[in-house]
N, C-alpha and C. Protein backbone atom coordinates (compact mmCIF):
# COMPACT_ATOMS: atom_id res chain seq x y z
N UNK A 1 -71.05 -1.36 7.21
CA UNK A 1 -70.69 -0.10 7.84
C UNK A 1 -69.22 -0.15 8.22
N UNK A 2 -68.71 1.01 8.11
CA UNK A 2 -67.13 0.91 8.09
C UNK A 2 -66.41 1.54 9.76
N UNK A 3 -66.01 1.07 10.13
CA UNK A 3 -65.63 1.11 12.01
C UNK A 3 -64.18 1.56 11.53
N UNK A 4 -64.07 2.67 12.08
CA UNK A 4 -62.30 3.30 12.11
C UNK A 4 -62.16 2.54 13.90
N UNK A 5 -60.87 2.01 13.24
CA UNK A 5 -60.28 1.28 14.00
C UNK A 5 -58.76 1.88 14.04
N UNK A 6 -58.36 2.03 15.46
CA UNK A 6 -57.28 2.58 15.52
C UNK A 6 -55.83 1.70 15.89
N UNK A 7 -55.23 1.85 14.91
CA UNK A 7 -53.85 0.92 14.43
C UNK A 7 -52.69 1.88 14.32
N UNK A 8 -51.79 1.49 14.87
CA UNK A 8 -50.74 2.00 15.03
C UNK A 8 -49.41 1.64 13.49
N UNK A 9 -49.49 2.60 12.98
CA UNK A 9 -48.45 1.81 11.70
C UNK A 9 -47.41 2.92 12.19
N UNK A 10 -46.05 2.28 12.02
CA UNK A 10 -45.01 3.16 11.89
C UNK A 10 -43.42 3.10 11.13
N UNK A 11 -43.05 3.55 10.64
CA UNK A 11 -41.72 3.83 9.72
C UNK A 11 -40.49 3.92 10.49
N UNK A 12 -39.69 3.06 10.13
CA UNK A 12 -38.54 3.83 11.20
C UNK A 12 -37.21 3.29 10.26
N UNK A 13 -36.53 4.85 10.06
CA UNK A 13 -35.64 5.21 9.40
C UNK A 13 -34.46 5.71 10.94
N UNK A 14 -33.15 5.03 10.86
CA UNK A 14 -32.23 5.16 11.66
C UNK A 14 -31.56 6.55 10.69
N UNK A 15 -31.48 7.50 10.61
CA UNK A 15 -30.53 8.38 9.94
C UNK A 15 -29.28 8.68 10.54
N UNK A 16 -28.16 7.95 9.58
CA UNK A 16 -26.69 8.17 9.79
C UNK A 16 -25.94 9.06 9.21
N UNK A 17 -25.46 9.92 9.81
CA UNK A 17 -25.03 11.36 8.55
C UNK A 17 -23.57 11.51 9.17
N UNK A 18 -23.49 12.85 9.66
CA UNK A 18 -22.28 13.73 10.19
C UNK A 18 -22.80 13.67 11.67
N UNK A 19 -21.34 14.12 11.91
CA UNK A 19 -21.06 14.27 14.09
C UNK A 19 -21.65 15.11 14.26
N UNK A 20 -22.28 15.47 15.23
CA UNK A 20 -22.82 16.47 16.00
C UNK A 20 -21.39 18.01 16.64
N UNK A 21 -20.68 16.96 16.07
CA UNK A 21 -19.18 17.55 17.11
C UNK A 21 -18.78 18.28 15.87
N UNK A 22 -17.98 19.03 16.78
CA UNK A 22 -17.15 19.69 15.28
C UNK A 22 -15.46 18.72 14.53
N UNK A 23 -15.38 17.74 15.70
CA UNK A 23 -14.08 17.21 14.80
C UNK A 23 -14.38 15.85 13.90
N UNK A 24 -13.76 14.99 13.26
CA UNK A 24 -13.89 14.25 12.58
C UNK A 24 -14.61 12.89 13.57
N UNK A 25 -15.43 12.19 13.08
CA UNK A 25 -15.51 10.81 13.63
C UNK A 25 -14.55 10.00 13.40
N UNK A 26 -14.57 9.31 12.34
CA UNK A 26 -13.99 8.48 11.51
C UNK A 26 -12.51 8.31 11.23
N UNK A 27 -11.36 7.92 11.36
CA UNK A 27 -10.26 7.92 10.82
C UNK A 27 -10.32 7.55 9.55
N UNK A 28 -9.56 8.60 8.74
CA UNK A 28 -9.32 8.58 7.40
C UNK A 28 -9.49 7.67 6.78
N UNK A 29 -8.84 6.61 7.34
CA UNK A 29 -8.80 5.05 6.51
C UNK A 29 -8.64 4.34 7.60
N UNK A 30 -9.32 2.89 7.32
CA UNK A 30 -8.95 1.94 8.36
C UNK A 30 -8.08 2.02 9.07
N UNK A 31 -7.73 1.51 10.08
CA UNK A 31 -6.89 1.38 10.93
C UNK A 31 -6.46 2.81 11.82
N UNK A 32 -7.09 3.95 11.16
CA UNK A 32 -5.91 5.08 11.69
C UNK A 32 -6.41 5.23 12.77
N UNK A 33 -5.96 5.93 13.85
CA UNK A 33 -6.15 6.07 15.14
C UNK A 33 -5.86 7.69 15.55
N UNK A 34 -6.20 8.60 14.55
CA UNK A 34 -6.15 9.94 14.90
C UNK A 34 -7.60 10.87 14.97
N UNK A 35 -8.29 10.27 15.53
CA UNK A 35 -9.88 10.70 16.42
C UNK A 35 -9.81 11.06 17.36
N UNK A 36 -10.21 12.29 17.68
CA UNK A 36 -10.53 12.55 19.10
C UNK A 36 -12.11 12.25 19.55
N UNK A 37 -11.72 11.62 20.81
CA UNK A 37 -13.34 11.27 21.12
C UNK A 37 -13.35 12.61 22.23
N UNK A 38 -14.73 13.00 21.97
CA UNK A 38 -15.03 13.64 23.02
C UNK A 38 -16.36 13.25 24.16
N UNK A 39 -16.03 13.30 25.20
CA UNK A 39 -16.80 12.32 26.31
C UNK A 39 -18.20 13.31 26.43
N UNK A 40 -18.50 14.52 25.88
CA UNK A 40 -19.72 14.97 26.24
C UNK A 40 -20.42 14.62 25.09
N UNK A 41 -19.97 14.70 23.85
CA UNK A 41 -21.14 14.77 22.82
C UNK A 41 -21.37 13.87 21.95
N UNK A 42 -22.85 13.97 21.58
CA UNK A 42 -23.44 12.57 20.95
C UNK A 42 -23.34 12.56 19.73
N UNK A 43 -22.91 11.76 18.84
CA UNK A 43 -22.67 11.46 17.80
C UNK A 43 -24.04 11.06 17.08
N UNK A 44 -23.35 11.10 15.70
CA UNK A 44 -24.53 10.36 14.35
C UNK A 44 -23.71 9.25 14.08
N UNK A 45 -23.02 9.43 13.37
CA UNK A 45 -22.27 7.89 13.51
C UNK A 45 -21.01 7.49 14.30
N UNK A 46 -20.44 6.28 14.16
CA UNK A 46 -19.41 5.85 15.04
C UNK A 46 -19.29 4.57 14.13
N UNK A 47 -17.85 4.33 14.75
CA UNK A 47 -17.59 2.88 13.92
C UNK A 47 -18.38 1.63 13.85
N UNK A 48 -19.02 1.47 15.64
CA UNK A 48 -19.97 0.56 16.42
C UNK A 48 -21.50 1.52 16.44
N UNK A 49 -22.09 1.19 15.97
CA UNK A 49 -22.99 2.24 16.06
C UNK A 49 -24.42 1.16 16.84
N UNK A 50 -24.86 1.48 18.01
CA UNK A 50 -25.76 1.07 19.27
C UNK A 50 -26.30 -0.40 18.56
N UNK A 51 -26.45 -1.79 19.15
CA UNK A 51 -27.50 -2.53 18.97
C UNK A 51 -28.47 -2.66 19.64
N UNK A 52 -29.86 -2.86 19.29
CA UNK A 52 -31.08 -2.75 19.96
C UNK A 52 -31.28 -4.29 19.97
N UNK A 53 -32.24 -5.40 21.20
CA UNK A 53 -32.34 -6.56 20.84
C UNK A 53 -31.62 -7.14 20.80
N UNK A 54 -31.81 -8.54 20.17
CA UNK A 54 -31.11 -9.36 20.17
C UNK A 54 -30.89 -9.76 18.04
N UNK A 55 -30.25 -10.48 18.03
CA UNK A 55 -29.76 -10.62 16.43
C UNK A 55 -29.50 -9.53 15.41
N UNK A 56 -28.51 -8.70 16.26
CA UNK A 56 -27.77 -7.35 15.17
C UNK A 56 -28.87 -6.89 14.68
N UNK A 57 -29.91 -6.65 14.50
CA UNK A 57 -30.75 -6.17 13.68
C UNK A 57 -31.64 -5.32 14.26
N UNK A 58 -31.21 -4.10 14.78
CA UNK A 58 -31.28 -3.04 15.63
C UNK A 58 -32.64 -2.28 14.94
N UNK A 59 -32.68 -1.66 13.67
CA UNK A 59 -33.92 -1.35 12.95
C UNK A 59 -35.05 -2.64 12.88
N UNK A 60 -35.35 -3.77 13.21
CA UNK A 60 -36.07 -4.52 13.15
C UNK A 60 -36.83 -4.56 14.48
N UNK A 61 -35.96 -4.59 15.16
CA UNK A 61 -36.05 -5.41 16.85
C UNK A 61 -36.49 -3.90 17.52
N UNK A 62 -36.00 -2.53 17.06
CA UNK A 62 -37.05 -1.33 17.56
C UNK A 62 -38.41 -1.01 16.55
N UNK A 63 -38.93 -1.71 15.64
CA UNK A 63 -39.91 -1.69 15.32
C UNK A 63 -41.00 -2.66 16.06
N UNK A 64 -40.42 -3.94 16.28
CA UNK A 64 -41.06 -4.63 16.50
C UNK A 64 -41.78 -4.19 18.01
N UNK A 65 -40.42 -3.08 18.81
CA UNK A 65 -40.89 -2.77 20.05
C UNK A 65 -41.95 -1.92 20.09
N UNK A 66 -41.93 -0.81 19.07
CA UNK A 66 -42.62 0.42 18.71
C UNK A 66 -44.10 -0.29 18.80
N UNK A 67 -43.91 -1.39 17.71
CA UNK A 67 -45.35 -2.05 17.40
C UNK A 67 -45.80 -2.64 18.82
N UNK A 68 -45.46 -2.88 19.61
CA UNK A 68 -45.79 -4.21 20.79
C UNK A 68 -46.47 -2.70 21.60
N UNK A 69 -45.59 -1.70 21.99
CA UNK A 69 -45.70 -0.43 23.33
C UNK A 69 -45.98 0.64 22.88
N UNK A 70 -46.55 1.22 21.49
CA UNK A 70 -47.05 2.16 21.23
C UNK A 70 -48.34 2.37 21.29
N UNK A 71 -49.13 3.12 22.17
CA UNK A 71 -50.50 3.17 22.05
C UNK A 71 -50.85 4.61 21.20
N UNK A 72 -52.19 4.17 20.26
CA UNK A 72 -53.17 5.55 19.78
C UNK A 72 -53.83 6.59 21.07
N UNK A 73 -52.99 7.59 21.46
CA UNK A 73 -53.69 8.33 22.14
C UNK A 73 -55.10 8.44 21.70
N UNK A 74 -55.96 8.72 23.16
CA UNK A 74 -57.30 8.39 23.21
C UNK A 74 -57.87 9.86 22.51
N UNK A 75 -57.18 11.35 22.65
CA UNK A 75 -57.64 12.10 22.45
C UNK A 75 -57.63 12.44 20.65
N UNK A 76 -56.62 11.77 19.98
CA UNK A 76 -56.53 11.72 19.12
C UNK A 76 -57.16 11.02 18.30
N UNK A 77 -57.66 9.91 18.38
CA UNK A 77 -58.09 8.66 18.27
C UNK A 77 -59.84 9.15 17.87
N UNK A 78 -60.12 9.95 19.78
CA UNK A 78 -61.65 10.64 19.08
C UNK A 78 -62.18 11.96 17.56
N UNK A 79 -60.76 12.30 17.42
CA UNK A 79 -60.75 13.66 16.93
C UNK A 79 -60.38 13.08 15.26
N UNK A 80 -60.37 11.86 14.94
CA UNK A 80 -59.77 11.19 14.25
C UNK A 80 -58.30 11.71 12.89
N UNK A 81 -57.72 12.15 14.27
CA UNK A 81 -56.13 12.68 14.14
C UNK A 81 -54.88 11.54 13.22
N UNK A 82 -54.60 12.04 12.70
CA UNK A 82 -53.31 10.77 12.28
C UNK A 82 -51.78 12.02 12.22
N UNK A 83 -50.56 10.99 12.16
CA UNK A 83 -49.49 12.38 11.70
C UNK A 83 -48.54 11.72 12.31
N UNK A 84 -47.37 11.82 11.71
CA UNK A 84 -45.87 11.40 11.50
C UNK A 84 -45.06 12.40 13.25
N UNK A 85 -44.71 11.73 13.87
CA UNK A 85 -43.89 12.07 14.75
C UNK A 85 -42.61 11.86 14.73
N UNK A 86 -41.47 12.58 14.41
CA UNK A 86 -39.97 12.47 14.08
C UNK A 86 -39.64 12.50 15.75
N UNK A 87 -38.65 11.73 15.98
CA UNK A 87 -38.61 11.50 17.63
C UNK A 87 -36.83 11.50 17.36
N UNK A 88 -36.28 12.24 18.29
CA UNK A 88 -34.43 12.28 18.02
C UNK A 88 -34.47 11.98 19.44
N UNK A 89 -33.91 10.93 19.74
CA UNK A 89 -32.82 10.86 20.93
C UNK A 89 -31.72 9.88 21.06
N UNK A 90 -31.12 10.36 22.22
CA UNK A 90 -29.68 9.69 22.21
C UNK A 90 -29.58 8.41 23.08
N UNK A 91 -28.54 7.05 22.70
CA UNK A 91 -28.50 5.89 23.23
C UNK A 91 -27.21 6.17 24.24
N UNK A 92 -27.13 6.07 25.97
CA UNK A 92 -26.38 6.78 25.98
C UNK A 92 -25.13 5.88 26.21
N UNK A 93 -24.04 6.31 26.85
CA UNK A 93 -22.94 4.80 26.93
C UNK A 93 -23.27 4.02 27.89
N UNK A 94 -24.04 4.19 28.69
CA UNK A 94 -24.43 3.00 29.45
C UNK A 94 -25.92 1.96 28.68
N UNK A 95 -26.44 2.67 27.51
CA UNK A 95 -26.84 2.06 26.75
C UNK A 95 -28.43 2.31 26.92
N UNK A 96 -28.71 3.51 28.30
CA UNK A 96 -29.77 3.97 28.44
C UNK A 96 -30.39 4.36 27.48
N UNK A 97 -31.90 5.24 27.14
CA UNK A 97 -31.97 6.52 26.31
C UNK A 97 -31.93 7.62 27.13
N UNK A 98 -31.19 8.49 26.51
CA UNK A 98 -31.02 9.97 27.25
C UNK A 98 -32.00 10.77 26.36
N UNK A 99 -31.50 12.22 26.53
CA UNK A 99 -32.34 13.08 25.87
C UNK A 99 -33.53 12.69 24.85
N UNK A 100 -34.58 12.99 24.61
CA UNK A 100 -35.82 12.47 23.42
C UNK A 100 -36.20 13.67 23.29
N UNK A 101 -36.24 13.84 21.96
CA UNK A 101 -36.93 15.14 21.02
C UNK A 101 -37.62 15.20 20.00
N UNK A 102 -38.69 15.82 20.13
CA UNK A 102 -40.07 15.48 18.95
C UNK A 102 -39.54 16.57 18.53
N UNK A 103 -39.56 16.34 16.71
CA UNK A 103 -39.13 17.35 15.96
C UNK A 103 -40.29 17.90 15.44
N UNK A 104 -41.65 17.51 15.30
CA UNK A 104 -42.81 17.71 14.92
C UNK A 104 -43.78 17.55 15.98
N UNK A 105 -44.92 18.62 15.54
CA UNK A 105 -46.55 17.87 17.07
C UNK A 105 -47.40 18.21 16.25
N UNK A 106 -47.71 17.03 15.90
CA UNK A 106 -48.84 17.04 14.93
C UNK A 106 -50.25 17.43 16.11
N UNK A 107 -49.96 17.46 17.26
CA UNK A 107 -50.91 17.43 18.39
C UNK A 107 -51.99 16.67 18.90
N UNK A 108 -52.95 16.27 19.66
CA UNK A 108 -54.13 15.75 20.22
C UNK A 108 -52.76 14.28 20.76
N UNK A 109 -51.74 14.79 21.33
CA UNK A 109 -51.54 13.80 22.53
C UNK A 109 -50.13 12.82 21.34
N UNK A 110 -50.12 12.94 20.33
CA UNK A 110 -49.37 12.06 19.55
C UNK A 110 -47.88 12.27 20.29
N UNK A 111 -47.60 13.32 20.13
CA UNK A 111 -45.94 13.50 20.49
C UNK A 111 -46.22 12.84 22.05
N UNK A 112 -46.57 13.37 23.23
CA UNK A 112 -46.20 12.51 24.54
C UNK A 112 -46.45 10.85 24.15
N UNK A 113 -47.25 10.64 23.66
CA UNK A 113 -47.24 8.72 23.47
C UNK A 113 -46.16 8.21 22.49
N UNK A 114 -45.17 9.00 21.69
CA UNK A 114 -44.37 8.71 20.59
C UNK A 114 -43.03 8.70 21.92
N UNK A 115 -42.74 9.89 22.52
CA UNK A 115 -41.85 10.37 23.69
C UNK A 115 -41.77 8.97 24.44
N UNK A 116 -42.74 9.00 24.97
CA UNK A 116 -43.19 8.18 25.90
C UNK A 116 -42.60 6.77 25.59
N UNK A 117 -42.66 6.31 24.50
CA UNK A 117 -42.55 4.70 24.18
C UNK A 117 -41.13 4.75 23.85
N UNK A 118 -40.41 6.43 23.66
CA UNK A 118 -38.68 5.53 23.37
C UNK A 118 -38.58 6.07 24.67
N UNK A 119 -38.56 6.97 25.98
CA UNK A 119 -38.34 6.50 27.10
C UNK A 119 -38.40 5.12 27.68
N UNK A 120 -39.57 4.65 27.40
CA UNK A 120 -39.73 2.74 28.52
C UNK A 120 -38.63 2.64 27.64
N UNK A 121 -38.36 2.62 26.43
CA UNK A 121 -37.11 1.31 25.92
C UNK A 121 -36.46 1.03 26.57
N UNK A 122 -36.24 -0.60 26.64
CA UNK A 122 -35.04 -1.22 27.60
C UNK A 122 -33.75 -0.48 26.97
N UNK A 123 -32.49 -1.15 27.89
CA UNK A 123 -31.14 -0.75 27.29
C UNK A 123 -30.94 -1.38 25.84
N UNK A 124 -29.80 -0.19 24.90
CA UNK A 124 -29.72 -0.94 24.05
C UNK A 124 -27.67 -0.88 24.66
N UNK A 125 -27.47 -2.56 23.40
CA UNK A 125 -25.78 -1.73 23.66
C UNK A 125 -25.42 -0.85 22.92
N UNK A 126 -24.58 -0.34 23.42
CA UNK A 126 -23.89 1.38 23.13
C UNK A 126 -22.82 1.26 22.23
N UNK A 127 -22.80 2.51 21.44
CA UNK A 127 -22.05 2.71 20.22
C UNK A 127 -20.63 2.51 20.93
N UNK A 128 -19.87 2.23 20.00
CA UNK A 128 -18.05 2.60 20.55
C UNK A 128 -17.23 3.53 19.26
N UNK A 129 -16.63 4.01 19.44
CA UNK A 129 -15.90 4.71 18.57
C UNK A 129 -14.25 4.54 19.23
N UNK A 130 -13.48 3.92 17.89
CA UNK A 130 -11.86 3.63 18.85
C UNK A 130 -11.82 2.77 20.26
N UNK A 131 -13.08 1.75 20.35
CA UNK A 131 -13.09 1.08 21.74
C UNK A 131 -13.44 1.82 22.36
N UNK A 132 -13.90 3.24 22.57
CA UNK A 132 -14.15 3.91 23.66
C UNK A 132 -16.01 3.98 23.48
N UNK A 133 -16.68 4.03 24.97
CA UNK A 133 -18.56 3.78 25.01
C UNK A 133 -18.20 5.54 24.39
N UNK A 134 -19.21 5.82 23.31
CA UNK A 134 -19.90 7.01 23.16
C UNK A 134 -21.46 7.02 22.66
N UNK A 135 -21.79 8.37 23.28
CA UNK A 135 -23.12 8.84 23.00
C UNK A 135 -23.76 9.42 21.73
N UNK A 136 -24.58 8.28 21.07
CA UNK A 136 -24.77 8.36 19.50
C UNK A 136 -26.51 8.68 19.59
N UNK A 137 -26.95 9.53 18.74
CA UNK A 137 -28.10 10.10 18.09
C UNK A 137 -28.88 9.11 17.34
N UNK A 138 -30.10 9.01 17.67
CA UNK A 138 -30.75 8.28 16.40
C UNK A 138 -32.44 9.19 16.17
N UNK A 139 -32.74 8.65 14.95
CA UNK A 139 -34.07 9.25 14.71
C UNK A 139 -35.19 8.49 13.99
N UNK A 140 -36.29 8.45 14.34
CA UNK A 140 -37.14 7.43 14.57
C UNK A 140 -38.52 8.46 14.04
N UNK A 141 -38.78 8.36 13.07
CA UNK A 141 -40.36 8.66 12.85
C UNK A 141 -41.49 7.65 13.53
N UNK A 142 -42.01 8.34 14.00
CA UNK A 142 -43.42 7.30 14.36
C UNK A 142 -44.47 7.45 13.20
N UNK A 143 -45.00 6.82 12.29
CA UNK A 143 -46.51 7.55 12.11
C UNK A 143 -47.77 6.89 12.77
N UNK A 144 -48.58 7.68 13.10
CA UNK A 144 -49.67 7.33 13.80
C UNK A 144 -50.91 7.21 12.67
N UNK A 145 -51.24 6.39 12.41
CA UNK A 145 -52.62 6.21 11.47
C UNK A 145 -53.59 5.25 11.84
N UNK A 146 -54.60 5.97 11.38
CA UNK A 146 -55.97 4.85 11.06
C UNK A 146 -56.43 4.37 10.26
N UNK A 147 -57.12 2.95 10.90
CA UNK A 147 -57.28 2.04 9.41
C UNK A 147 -58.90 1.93 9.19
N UNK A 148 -59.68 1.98 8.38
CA UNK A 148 -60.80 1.74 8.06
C UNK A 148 -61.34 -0.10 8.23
N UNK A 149 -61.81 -0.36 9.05
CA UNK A 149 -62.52 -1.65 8.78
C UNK A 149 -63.76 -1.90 8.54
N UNK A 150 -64.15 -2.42 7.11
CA UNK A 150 -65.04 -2.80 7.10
C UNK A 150 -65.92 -4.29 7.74
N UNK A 151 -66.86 -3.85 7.51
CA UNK A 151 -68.05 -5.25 8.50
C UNK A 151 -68.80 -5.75 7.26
């Protein structure tokens, strides 16, 4: 007899694109130093872009967290719900998470437990752009699925 057992699998894609801002990130070419940083808004990329953990390996070390502190909501779990939660928020310069945004609700409780687990995240360190701390964007699918076990 086959026991659905509820397992947490999840994907996590860091997407690095364009600024949120309207001026350039990046100087043209190495070295140049004609960027304006602006102190309110959060970026997609930056030169330093946030480490999570320990050993540079920022996409590893937030999976591994996802996997350890993500729980199968219970209401979902009975309803035998599964579904991809896209989660956007920002690392901020003190290396907090600020803002968190579910871009999807697949519903029965998934989005608050997806929310939920990049709030606890400890600090990560914070992006720099030109030496200066700025506030960089990241995005994080969760998927929530179940696994069939057989007996």
């Amino acid at each position: 007899m086959a026991k659905l057992l509820a397992s947490v699998s999840f994907i996590l894609f860091l997407f690095i694109g364009q600024s949120v801002a309207s001026n350039a990130l990046l100087p043209s070419h190495p070295g140049a130093n004609n960027t304006i940083i602006d102190e309110e808004k959060a970026y997609l990329r930056v030169e330093q872009m946030p480490e999570f953990g320990e050993g540079g390996n920022a996409a590893k070390n937030v999976m591994k967290y996802i996997k350890e502190n993500l729980k199968y909501p219970q209401e979902a779990f009975d309803n035998k719900i599964e579904g991809t939660v896209p989660i956007k928020f920002i690392v901020e310069k003190d290396g907090s998470i600020g803002q968190v945004i579910a871009l999807k609700d697949p519903g029965y409780g998934l989005v608050d437990e997806a929310i939920l687990v990049i709030k606890k995240m400890p600090k990560w360190k914070p992006g720099k752009q030109q030496d200066n701390l700025v506030r960089v964007w990241f995005t994080v699918p969760i998927v929530f699925k179940l696994k069939k076990i057989d007996n």
